[in-house]
C-alpha atoms as a PDB file:
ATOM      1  CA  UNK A   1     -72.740  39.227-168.130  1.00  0.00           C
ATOM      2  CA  UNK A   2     -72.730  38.659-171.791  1.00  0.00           C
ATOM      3  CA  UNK A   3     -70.878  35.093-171.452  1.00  0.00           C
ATOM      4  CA  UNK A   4     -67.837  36.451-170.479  1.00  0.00           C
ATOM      5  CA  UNK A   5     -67.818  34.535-166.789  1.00  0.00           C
ATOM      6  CA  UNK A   6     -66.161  36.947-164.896  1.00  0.00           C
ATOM      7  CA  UNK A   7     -68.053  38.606-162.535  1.00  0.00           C
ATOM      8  CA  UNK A   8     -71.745  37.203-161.695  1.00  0.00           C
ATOM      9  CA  UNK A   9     -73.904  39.501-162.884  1.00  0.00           C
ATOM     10  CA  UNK A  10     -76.023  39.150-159.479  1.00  0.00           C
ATOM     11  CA  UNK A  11     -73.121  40.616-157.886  1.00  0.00           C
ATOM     12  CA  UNK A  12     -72.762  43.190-160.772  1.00  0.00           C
ATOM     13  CA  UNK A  13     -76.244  44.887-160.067  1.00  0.00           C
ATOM     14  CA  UNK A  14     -75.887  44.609-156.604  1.00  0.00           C
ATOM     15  CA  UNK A  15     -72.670  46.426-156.717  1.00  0.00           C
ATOM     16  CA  UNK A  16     -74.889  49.131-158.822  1.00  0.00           C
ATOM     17  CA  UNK A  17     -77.459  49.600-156.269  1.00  0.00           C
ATOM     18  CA  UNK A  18     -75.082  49.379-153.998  1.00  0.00           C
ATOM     19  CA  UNK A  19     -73.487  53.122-155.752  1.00  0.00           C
ATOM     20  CA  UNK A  20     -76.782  54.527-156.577  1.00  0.00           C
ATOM     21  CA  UNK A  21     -77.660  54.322-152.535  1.00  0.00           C
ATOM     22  CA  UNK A  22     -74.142  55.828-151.308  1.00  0.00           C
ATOM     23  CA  UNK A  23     -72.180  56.751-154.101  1.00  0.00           C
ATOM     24  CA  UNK A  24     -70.639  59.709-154.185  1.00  0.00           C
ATOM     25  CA  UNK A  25     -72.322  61.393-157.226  1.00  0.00           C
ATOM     26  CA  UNK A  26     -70.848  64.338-158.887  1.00  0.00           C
ATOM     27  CA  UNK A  27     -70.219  66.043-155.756  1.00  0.00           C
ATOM     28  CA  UNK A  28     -67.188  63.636-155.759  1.00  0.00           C
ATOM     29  CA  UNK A  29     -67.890  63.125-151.750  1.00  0.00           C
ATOM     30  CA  UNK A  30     -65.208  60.721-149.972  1.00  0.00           C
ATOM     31  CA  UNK A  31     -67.005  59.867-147.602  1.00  0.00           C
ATOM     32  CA  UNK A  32     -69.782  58.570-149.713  1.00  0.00           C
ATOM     33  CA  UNK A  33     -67.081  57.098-152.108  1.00  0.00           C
ATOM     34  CA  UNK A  34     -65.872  55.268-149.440  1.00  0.00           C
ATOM     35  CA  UNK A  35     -69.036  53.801-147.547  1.00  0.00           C
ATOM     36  CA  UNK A  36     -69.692  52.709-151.029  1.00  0.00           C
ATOM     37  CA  UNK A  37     -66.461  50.393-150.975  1.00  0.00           C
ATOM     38  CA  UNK A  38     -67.413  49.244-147.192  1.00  0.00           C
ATOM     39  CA  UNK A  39     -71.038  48.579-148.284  1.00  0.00           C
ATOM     40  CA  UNK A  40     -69.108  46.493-151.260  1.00  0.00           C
ATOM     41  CA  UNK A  41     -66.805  44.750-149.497  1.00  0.00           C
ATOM     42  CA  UNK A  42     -69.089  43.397-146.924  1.00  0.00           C
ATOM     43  CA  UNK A  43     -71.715  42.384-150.204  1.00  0.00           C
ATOM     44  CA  UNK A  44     -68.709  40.306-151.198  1.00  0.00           C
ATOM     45  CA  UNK A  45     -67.656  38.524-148.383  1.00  0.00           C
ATOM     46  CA  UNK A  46     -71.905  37.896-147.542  1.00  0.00           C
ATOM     47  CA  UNK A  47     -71.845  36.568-151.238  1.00  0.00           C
ATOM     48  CA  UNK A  48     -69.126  34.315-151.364  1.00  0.00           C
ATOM     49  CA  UNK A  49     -69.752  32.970-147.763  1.00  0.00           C
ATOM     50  CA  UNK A  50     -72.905  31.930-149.497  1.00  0.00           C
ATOM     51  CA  UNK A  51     -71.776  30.796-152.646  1.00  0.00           C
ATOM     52  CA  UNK A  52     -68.445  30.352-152.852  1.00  0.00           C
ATOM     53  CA  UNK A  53     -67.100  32.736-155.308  1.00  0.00           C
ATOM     54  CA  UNK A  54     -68.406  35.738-157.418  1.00  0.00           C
ATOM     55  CA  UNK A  55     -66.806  34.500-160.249  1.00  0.00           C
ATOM     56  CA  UNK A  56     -69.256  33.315-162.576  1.00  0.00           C
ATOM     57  CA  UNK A  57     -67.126  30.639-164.238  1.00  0.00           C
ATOM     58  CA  UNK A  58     -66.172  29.247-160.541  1.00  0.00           C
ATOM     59  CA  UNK A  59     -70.249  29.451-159.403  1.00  0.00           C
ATOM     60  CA  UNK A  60     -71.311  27.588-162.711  1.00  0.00           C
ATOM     61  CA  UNK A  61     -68.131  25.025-162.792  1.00  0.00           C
ATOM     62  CA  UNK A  62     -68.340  25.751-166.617  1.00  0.00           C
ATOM     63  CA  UNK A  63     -67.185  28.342-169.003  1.00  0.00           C
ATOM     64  CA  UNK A  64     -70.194  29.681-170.923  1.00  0.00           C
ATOM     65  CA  UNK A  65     -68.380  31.705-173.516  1.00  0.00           C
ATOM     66  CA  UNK A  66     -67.602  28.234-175.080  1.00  0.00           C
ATOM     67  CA  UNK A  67     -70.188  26.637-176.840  1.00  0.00           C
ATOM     68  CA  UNK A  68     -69.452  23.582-174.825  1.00  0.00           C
ATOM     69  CA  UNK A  69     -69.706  25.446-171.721  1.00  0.00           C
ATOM     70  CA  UNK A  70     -72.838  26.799-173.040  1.00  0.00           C
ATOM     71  CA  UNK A  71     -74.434  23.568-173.537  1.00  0.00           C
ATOM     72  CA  UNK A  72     -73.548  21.797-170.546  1.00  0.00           C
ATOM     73  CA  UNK A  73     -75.148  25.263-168.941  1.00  0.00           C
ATOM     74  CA  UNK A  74     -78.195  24.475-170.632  1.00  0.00           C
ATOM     75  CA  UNK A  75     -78.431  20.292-170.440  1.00  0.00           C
ATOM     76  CA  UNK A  76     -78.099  21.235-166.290  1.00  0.00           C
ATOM     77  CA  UNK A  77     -80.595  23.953-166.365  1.00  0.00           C
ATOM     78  CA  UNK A  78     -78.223  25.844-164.383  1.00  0.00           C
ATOM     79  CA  UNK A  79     -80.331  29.211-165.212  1.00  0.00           C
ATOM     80  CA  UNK A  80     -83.194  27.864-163.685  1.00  0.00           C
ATOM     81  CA  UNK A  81     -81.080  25.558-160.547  1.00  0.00           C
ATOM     82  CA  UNK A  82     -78.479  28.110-160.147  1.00  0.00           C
ATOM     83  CA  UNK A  83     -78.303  31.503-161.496  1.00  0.00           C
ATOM     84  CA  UNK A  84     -82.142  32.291-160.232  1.00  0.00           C
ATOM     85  CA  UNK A  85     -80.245  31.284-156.495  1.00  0.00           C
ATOM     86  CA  UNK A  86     -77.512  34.269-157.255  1.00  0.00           C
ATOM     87  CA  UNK A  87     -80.232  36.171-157.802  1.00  0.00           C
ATOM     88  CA  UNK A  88     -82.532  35.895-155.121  1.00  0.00           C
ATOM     89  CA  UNK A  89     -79.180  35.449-152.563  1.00  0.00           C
ATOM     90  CA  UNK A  90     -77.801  38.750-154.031  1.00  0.00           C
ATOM     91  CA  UNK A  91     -81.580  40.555-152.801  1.00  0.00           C
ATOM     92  CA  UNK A  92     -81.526  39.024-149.882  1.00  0.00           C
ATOM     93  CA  UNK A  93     -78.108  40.378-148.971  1.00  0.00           C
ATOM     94  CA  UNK A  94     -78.815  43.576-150.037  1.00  0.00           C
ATOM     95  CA  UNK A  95     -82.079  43.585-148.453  1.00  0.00           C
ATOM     96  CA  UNK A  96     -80.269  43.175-144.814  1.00  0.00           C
ATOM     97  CA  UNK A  97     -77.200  45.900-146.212  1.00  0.00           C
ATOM     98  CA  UNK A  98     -79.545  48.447-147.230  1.00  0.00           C
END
Protein backbone atom coordinates (compact mmCIF):
# COMPACT_ATOMS: atom_id res chain seq x y z
CA UNK A 1 0.00 0.00 0.00
CA UNK A 2 1.31 3.20 -1.34
CA UNK A 3 5.07 1.76 -1.68
CA UNK A 4 5.62 1.62 1.75
CA UNK A 5 6.22 -2.49 1.79
CA UNK A 6 4.92 -3.23 4.93
CA UNK A 7 1.95 -5.00 4.99
CA UNK A 8 0.61 -6.61 1.54
CA UNK A 9 -2.15 -4.88 0.72
CA UNK A 10 -3.97 -8.36 -0.19
CA UNK A 11 -3.73 -9.05 3.36
CA UNK A 12 -4.79 -5.41 4.20
CA UNK A 13 -8.34 -5.77 2.54
CA UNK A 14 -8.74 -9.05 3.66
CA UNK A 15 -8.18 -8.00 7.16
CA UNK A 16 -11.07 -5.27 6.24
CA UNK A 17 -13.58 -7.71 5.17
CA UNK A 18 -12.53 -9.68 7.59
CA UNK A 19 -14.01 -6.56 10.36
CA UNK A 20 -16.87 -5.59 8.26
CA UNK A 21 -18.20 -9.49 8.60
CA UNK A 22 -17.53 -9.77 12.56
CA UNK A 23 -16.40 -6.67 13.82
CA UNK A 24 -17.72 -5.39 16.60
CA UNK A 25 -19.29 -2.11 15.30
CA UNK A 26 -20.26 0.63 17.57
CA UNK A 27 -21.93 -1.61 19.87
CA UNK A 28 -18.27 -2.20 21.00
CA UNK A 29 -19.26 -6.17 21.31
CA UNK A 30 -16.24 -8.44 22.66
CA UNK A 31 -17.22 -11.11 21.45
CA UNK A 32 -17.40 -9.87 17.95
CA UNK A 33 -14.08 -7.93 18.62
CA UNK A 34 -12.59 -10.96 19.37
CA UNK A 35 -13.82 -13.53 16.61
CA UNK A 36 -12.55 -10.75 14.51
CA UNK A 37 -8.85 -11.34 15.85
CA UNK A 38 -9.45 -15.35 15.56
CA UNK A 39 -10.85 -14.91 12.01
CA UNK A 40 -7.39 -12.72 11.58
CA UNK A 41 -5.10 -14.78 12.98
CA UNK A 42 -6.05 -17.86 11.18
CA UNK A 43 -6.06 -15.42 7.61
CA UNK A 44 -2.44 -14.97 8.61
CA UNK A 45 -1.11 -18.13 9.29
CA UNK A 46 -3.38 -19.52 5.82
CA UNK A 47 -1.45 -16.56 4.10
CA UNK A 48 1.93 -17.01 5.02
CA UNK A 49 1.73 -20.89 4.83
CA UNK A 50 1.05 -19.94 1.27
CA UNK A 51 3.34 -17.33 0.67
CA UNK A 52 5.72 -16.99 3.02
CA UNK A 53 5.29 -13.73 4.67
CA UNK A 54 2.71 -10.81 4.63
CA UNK A 55 5.29 -8.48 4.44
CA UNK A 56 5.29 -6.97 1.19
CA UNK A 57 9.00 -6.20 0.98
CA UNK A 58 9.76 -10.05 2.05
CA UNK A 59 6.89 -11.40 -0.76
CA UNK A 60 8.46 -9.09 -3.55
CA UNK A 61 12.35 -9.65 -2.41
CA UNK A 62 12.58 -5.86 -3.28
CA UNK A 63 11.86 -2.61 -1.65
CA UNK A 64 9.49 -0.61 -3.88
CA UNK A 65 9.64 2.69 -2.09
CA UNK A 66 13.14 2.96 -3.77
CA UNK A 67 13.23 3.79 -7.19
CA UNK A 68 15.52 0.88 -7.66
CA UNK A 69 13.21 -1.35 -5.98
CA UNK A 70 10.61 0.08 -8.13
CA UNK A 71 12.24 -0.77 -11.26
CA UNK A 72 13.41 -4.10 -10.65
CA UNK A 73 9.42 -4.49 -9.62
CA UNK A 74 8.60 -3.48 -12.94
CA UNK A 75 11.61 -5.19 -15.31
CA UNK A 76 10.10 -8.67 -13.36
CA UNK A 77 6.55 -7.85 -13.92
CA UNK A 78 6.05 -8.79 -10.45
CA UNK A 79 2.41 -7.00 -10.56
CA UNK A 80 1.36 -9.16 -13.13
CA UNK A 81 3.65 -12.72 -11.79
CA UNK A 82 3.16 -11.93 -8.24
CA UNK A 83 0.99 -9.44 -6.67
CA UNK A 84 -2.21 -10.68 -8.94
CA UNK A 85 -1.19 -14.34 -6.90
CA UNK A 86 -1.66 -12.32 -3.35
CA UNK A 87 -4.61 -11.37 -4.65
CA UNK A 88 -6.42 -14.17 -5.87
CA UNK A 89 -4.68 -16.40 -2.71
CA UNK A 90 -6.02 -13.72 -0.26
CA UNK A 91 -9.96 -14.56 -1.95
CA UNK A 92 -9.45 -17.81 -1.90
CA UNK A 93 -8.65 -17.86 1.80
CA UNK A 94 -11.27 -15.78 2.65
CA UNK A 95 -13.61 -17.55 0.51
CA UNK A 96 -13.08 -20.91 2.77
CA UNK A 97 -12.99 -18.35 6.27
CA UNK A 98 -16.10 -16.70 5.47
Amino acid sequence: MARFGRTCGAVTGAYMVIGLKYGMGIDENLEAKEKTYQVIREFTERFQENNGSVVCKELLGCDINTSEGKDYFDKHEFLEKKCLQYVKNSAEILEELL
